[in-house]
N, C-alpha and C. Protein backbone atom coordinates (compact mmCIF):
# COMPACT_ATOMS: atom_id res chain seq x y z
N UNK A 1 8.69 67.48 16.96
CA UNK A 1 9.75 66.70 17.56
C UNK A 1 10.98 67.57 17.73
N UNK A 2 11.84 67.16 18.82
CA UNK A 2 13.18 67.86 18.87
C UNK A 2 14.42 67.35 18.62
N UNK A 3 14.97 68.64 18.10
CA UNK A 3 16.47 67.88 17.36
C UNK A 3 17.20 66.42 17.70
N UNK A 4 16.70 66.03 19.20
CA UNK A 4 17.33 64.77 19.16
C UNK A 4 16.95 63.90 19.06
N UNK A 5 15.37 63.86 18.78
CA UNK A 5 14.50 62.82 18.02
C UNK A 5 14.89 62.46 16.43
N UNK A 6 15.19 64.07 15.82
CA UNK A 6 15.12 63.70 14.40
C UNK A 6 16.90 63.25 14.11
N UNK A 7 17.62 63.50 14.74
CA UNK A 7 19.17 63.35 14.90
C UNK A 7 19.29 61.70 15.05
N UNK A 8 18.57 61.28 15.84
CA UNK A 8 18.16 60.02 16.34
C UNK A 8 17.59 59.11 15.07
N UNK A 9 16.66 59.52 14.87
CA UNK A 9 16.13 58.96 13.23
C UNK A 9 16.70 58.79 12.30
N UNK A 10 17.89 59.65 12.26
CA UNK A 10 18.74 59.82 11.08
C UNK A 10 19.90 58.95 11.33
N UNK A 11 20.21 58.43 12.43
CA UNK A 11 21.96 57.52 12.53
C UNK A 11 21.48 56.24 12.32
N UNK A 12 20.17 55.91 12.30
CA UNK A 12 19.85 54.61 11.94
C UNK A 12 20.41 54.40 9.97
N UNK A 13 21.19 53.19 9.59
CA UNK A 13 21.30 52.93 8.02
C UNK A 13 20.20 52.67 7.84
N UNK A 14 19.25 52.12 8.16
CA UNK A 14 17.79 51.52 7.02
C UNK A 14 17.15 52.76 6.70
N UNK A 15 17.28 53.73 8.23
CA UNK A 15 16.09 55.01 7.84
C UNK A 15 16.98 56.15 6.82
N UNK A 16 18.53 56.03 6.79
CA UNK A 16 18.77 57.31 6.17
C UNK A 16 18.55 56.37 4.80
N UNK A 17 18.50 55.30 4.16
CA UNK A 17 18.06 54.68 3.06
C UNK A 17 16.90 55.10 2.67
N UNK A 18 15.94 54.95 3.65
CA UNK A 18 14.64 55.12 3.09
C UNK A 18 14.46 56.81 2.99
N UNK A 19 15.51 57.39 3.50
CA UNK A 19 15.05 59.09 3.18
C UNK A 19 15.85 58.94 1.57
N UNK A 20 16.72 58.67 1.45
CA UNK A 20 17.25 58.48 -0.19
C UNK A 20 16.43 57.73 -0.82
N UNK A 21 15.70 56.80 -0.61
CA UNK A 21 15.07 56.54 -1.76
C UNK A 21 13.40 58.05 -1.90
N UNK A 22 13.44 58.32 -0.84
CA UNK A 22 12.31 59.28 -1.16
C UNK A 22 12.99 61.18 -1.48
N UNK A 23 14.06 61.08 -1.74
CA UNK A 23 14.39 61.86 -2.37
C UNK A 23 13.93 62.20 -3.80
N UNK A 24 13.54 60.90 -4.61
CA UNK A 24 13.02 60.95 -5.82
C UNK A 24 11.51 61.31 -5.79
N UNK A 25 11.13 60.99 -5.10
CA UNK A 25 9.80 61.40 -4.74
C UNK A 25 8.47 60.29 -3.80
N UNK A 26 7.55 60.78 -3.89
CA UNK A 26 6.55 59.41 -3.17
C UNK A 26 6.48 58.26 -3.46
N UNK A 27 6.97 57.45 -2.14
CA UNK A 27 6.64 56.07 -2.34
C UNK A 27 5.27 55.69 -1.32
N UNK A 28 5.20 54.39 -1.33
CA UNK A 28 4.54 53.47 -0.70
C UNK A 28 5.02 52.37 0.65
N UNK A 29 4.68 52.28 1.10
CA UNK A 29 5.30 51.60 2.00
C UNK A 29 5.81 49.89 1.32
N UNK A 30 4.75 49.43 0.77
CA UNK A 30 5.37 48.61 -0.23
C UNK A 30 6.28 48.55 -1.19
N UNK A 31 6.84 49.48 -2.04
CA UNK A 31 7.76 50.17 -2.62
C UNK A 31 8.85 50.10 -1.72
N UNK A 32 8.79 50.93 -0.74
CA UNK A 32 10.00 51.11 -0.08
C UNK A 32 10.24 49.30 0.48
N UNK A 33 9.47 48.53 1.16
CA UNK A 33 9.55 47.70 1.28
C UNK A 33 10.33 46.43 0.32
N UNK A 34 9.99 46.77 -1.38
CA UNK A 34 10.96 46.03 -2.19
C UNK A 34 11.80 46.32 -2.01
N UNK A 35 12.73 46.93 -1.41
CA UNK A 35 14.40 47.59 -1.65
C UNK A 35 15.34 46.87 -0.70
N UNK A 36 14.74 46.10 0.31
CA UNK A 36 14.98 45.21 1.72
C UNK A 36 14.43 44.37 1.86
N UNK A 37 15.52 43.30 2.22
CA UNK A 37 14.94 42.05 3.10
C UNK A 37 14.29 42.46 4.45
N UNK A 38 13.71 42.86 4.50
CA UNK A 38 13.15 43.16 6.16
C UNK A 38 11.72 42.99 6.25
N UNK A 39 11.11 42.49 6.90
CA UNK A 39 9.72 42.44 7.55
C UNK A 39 8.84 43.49 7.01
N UNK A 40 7.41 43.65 6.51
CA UNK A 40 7.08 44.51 6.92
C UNK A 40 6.61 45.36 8.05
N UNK A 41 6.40 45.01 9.14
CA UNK A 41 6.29 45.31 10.52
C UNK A 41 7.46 46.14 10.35
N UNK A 42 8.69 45.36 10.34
CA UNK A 42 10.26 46.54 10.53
C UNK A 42 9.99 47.81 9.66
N UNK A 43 9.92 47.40 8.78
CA UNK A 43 9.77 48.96 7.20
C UNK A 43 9.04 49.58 8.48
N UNK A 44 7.51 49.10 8.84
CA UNK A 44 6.54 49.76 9.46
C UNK A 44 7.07 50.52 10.42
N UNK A 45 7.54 50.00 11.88
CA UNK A 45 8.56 50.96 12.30
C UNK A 45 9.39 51.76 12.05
N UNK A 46 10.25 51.59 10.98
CA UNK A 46 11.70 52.41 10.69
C UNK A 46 10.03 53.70 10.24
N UNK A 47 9.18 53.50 9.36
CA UNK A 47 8.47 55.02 8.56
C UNK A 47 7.98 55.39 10.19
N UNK A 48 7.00 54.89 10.78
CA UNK A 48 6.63 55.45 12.53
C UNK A 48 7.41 56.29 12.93
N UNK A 49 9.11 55.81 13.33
CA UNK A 49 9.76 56.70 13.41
C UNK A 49 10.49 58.08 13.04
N UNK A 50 10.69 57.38 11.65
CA UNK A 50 10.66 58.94 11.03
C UNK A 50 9.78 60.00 11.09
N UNK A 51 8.28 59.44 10.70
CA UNK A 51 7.35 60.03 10.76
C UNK A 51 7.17 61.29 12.02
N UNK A 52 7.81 60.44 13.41
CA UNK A 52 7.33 61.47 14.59
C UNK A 52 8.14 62.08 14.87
N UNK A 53 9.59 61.65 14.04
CA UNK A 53 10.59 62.89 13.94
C UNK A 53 10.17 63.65 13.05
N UNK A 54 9.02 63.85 12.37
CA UNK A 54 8.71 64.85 11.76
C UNK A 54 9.43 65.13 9.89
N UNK A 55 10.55 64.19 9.70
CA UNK A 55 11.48 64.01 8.55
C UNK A 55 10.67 63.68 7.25
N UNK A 56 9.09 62.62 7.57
CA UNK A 56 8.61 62.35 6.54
C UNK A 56 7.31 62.34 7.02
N UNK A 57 6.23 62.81 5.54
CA UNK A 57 5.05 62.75 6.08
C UNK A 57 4.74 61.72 5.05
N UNK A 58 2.76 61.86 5.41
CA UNK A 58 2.26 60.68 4.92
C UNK A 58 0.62 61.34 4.38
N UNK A 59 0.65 60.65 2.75
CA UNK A 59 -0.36 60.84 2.21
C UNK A 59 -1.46 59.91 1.38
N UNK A 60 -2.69 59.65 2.11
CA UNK A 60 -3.67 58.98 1.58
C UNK A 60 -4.31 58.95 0.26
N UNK A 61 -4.33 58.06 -0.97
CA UNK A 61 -4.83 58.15 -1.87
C UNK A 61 -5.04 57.04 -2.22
N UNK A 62 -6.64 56.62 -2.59
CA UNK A 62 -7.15 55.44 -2.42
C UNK A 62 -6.69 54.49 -1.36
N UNK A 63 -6.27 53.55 -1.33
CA UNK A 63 -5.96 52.39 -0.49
C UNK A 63 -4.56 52.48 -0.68
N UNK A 64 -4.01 53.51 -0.79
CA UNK A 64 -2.30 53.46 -0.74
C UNK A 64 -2.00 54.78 0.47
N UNK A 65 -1.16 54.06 1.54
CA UNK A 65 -0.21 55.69 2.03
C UNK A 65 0.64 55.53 1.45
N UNK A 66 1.08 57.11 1.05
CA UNK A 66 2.20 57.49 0.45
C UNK A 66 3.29 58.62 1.03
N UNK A 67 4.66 58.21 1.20
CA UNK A 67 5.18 58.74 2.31
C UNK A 67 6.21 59.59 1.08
N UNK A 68 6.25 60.68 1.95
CA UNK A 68 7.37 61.52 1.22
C UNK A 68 8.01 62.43 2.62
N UNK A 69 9.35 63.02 1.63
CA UNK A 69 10.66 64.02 2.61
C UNK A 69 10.03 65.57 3.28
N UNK A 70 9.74 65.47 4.27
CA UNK A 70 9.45 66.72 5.04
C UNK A 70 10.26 67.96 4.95
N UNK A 71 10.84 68.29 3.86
CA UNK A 71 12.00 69.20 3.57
C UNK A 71 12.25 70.30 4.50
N UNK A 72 11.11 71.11 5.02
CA UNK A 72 11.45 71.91 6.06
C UNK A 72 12.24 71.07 7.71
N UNK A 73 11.79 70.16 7.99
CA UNK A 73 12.71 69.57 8.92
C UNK A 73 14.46 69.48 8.84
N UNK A 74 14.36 69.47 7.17
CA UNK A 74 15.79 69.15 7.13
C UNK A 74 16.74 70.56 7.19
N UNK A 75 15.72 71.34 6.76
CA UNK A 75 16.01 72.66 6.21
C UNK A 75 16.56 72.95 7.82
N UNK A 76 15.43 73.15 8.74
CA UNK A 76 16.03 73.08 10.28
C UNK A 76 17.25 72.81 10.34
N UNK A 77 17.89 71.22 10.32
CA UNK A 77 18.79 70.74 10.96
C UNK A 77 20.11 71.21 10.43
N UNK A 78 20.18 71.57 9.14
CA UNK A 78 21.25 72.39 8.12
C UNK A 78 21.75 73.50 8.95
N UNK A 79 20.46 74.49 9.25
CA UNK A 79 20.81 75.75 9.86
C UNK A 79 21.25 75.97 11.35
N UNK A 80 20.58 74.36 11.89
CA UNK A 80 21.56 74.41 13.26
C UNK A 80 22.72 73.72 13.07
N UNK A 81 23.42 73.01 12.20
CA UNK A 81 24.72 72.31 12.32
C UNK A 81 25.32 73.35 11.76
N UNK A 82 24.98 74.65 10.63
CA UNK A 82 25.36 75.57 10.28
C UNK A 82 25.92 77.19 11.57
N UNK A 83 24.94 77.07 12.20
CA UNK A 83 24.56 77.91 13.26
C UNK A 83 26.43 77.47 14.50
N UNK A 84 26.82 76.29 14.00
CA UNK A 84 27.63 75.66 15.14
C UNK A 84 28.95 76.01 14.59
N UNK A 85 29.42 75.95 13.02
CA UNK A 85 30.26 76.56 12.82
C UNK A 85 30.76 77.65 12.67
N UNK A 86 29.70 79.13 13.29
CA UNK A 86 30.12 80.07 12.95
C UNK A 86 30.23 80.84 11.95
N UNK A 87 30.76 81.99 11.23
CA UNK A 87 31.02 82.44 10.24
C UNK A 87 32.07 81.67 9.67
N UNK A 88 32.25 81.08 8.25
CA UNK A 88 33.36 80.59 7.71
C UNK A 88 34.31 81.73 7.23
N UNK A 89 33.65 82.75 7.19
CA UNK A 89 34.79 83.47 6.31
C UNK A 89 35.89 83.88 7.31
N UNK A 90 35.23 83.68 8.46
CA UNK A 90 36.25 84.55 9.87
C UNK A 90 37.75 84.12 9.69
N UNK A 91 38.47 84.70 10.09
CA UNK A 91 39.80 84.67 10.59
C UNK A 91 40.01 83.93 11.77
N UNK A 92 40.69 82.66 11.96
CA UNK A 92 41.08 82.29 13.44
C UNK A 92 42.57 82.79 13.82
């Protein structure tokens, strides 16, 4: 996906929630689902989307997916918002 997919993923509040709660590590879609009043269909979308921004993946074990933080994606987006300010140490 490209930066303005995953940029996109990220200004939503429910989805930058659900990247903080998986900061701690793998959840479930049910899991994440206790934390909100919302549908599961909605949860279902908000992870879809992240997912094809590439921000979170997804792992099968038994009858559970388990979604966790794609860290290299983020690692990306650091070094281009980094890339925009230039050298800090410079002199203006």
């Amino acid at each position: 996906m490209g930066m303005s997919e995953t940029l996109k993923a990220i200004s939503d509040p429910i989805r930058r929630d659900i990247l903080n709660m998986l900061k701690d590590g793998k959840k479930t879609a049910g899991e994440i689902a206790e934390k909100f009043e919302l549908t599961g269909a909605t949860i279902s979308y908000h992870l879809s989307l992240l997912k094809k921004a590439g921000l979170i993946v997804e792992s099968k074990y038994k009858n559970f997916i388990y979604y966790e933080l794609n860290i290299s994606v983020f690692e990306e987006v650091l070094i281009w918002i980094k890339s925009l300010g230039g050298d800090l140490n410079e002199k203006n």
